[in-house]
PDB file of N, CA and C in Angstrom:
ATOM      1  N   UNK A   1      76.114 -64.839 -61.048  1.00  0.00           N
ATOM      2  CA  UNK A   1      74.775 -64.461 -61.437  1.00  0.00           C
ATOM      3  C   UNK A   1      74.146 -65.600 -62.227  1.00  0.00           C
ATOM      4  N   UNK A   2      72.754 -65.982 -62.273  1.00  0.00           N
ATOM      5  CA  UNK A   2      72.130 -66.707 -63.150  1.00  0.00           C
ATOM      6  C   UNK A   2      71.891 -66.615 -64.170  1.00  0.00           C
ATOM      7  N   UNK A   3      71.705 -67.406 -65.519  1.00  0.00           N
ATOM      8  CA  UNK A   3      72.103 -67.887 -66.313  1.00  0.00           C
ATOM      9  C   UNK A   3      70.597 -66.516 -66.886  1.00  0.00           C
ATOM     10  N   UNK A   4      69.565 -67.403 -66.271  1.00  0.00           N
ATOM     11  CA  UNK A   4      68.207 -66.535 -67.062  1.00  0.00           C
ATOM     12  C   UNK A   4      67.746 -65.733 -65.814  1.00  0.00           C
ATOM     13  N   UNK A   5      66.786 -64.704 -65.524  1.00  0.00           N
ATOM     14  CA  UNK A   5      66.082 -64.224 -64.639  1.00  0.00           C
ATOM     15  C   UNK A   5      65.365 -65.446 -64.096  1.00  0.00           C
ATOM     16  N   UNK A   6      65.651 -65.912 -62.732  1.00  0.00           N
ATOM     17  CA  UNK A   6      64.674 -66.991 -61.752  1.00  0.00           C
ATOM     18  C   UNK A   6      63.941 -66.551 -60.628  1.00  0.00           C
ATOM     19  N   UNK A   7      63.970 -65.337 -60.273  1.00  0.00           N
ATOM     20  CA  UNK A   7      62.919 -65.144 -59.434  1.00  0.00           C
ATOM     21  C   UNK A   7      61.824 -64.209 -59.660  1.00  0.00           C
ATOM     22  N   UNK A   8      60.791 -64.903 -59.320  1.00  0.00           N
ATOM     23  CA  UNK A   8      59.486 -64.580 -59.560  1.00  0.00           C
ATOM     24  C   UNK A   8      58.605 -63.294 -58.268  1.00  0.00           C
ATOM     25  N   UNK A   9      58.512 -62.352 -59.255  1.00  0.00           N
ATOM     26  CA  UNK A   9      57.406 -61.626 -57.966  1.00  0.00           C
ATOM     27  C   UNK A   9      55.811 -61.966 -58.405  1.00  0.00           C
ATOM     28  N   UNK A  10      55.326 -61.314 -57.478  1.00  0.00           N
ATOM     29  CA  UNK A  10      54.085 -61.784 -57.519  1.00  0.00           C
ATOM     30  C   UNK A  10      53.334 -60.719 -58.459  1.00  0.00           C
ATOM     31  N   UNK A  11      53.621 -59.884 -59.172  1.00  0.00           N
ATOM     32  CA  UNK A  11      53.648 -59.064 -60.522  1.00  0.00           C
ATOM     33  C   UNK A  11      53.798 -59.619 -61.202  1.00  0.00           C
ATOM     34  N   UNK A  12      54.350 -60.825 -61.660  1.00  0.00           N
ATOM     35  CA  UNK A  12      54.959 -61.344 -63.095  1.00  0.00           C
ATOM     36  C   UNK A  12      56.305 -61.164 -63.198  1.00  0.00           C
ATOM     37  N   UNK A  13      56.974 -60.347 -62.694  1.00  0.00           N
ATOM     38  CA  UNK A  13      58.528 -59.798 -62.800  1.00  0.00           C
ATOM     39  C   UNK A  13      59.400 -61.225 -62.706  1.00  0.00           C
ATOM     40  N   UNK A  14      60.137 -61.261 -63.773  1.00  0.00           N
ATOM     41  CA  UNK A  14      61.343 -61.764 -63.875  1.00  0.00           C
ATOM     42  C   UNK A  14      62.501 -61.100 -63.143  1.00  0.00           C
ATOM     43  N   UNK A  15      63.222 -61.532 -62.144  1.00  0.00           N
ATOM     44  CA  UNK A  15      64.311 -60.792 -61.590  1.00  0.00           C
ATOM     45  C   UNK A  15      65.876 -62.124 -61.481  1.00  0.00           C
ATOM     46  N   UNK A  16      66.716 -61.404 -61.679  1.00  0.00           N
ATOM     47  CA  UNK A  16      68.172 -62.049 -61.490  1.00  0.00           C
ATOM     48  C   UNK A  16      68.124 -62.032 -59.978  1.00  0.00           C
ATOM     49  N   UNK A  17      68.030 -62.977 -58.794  1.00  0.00           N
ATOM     50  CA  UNK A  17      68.733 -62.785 -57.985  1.00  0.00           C
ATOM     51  C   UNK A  17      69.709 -62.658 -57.055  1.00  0.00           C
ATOM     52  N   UNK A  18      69.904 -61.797 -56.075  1.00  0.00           N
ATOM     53  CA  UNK A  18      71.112 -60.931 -55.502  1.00  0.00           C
ATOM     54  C   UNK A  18      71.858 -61.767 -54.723  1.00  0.00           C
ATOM     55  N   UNK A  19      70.430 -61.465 -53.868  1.00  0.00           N
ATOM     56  CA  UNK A  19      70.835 -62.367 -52.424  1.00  0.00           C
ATOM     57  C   UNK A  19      69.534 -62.914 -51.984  1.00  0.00           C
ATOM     58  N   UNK A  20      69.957 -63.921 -50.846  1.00  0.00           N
ATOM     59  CA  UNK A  20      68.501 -64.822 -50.638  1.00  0.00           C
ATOM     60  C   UNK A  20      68.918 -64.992 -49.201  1.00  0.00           C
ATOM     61  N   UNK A  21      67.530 -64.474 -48.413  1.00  0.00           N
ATOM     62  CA  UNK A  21      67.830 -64.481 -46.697  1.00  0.00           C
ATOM     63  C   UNK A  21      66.353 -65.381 -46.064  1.00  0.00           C
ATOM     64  N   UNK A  22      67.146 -66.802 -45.574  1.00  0.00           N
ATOM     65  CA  UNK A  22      66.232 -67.248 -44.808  1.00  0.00           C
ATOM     66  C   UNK A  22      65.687 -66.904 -43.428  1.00  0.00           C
ATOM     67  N   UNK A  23      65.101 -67.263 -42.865  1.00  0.00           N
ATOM     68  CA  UNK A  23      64.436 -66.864 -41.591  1.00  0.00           C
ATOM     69  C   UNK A  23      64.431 -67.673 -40.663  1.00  0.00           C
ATOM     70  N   UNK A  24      66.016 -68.102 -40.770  1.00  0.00           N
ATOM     71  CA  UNK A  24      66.674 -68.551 -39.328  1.00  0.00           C
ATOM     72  C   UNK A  24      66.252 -70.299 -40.091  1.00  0.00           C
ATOM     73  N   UNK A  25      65.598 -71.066 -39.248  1.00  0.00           N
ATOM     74  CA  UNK A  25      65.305 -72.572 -39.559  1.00  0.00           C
ATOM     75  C   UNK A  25      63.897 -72.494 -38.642  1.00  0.00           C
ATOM     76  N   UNK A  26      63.090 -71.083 -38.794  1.00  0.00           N
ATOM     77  CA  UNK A  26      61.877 -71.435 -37.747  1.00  0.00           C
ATOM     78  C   UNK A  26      60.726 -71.381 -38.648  1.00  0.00           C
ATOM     79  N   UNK A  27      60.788 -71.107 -39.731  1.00  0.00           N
ATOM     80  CA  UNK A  27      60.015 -71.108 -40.411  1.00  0.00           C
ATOM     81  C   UNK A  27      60.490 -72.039 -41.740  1.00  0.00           C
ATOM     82  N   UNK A  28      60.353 -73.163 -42.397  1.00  0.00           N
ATOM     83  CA  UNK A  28      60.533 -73.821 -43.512  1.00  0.00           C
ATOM     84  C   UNK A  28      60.010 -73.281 -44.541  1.00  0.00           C
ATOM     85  N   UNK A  29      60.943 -72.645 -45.565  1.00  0.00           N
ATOM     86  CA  UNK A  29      60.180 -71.694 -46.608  1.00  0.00           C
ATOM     87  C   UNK A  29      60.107 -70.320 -46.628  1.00  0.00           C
ATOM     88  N   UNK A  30      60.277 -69.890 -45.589  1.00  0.00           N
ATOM     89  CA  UNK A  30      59.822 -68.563 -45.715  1.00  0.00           C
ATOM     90  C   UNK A  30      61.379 -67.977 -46.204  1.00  0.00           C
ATOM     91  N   UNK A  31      61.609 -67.271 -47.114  1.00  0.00           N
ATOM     92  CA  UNK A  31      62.689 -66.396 -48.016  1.00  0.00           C
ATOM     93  C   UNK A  31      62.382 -65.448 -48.439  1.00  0.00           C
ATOM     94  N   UNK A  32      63.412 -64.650 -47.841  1.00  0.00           N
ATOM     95  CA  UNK A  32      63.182 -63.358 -48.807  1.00  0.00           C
ATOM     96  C   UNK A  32      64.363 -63.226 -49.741  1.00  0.00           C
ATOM     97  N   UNK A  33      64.448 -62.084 -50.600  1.00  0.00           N
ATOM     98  CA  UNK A  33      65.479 -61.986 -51.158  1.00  0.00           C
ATOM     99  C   UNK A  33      65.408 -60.572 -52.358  1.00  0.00           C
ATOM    100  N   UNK A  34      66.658 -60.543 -52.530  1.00  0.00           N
ATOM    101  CA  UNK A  34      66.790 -58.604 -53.356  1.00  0.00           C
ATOM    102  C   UNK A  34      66.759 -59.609 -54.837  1.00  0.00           C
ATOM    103  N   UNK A  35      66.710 -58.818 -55.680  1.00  0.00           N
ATOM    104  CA  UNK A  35      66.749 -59.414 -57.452  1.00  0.00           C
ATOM    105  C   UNK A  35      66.930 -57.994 -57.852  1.00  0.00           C
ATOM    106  N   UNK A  36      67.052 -57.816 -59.377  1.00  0.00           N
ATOM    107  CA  UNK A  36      67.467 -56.729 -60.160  1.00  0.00           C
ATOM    108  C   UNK A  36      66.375 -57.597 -61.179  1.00  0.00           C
ATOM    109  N   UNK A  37      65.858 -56.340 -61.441  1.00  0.00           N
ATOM    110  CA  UNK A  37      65.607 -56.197 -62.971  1.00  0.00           C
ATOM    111  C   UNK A  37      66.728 -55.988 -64.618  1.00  0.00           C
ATOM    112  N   UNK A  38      66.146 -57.084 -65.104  1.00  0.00           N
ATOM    113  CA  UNK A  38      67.300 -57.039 -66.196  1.00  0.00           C
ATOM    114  C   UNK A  38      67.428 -55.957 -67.538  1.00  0.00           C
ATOM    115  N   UNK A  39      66.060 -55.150 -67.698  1.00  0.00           N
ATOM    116  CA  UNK A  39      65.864 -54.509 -68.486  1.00  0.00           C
ATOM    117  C   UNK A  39      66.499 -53.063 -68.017  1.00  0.00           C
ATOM    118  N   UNK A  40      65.995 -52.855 -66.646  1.00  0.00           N
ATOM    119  CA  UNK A  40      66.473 -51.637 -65.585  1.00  0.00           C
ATOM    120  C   UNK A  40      67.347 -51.640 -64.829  1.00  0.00           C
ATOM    121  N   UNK A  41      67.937 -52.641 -64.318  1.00  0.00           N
ATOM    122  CA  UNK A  41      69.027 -52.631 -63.219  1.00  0.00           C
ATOM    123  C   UNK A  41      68.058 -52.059 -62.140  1.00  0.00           C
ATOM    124  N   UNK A  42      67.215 -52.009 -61.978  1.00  0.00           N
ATOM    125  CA  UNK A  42      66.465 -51.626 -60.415  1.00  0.00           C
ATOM    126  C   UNK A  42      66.349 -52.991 -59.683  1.00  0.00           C
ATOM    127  N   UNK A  43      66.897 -52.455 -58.561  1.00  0.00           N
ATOM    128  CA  UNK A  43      66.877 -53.667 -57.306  1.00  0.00           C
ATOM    129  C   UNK A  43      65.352 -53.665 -56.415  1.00  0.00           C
ATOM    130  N   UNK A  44      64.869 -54.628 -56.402  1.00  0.00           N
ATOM    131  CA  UNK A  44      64.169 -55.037 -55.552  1.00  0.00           C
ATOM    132  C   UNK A  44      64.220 -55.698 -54.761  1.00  0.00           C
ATOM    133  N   UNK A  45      63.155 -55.364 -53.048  1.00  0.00           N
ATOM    134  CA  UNK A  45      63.159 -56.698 -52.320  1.00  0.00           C
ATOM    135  C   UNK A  45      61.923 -57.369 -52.240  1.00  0.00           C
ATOM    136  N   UNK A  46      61.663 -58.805 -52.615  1.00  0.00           N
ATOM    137  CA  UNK A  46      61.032 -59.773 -52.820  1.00  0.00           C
ATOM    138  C   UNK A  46      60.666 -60.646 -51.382  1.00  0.00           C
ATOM    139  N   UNK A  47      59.374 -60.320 -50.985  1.00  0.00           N
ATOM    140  CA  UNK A  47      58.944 -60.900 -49.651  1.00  0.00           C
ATOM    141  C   UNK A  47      58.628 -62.634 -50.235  1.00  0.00           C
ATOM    142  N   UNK A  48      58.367 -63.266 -49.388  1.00  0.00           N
ATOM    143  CA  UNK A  48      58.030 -64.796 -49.428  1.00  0.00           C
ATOM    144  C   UNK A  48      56.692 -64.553 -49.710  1.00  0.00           C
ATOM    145  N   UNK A  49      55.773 -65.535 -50.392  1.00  0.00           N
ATOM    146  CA  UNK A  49      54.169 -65.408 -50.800  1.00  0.00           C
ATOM    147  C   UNK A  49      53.979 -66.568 -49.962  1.00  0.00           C
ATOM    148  N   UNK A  50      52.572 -65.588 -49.278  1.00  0.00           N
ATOM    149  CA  UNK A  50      51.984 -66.212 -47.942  1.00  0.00           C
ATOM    150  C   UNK A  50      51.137 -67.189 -48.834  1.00  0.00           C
TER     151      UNK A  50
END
């Protein structure tokens, strides 16, 4: 796990993340990925910002 919360939603949310799923090599950039909240332990999934 990371040290501080590093992923960013587009809310402001600080999240630890889980896992990180690219989109093959057809798109450069595009990631998604799950994070937890550190205050809640609620998991989220985090789309790529268009």
């Amino acid at each position: 796990m990371e040290a501080v919360p590093a992923l960013q939603t587009s809310d402001d949310r600080s999240l630890y993340r889980l896992t990180q799923n690219r989109h093959g090599n057809l798109v450069p950039g595009l990631e998604r990925s799950f994070g937890v909240e550190p205050e809640t332990g609620t998991v989220r999934y985090v789309l790529p910002q268009s």
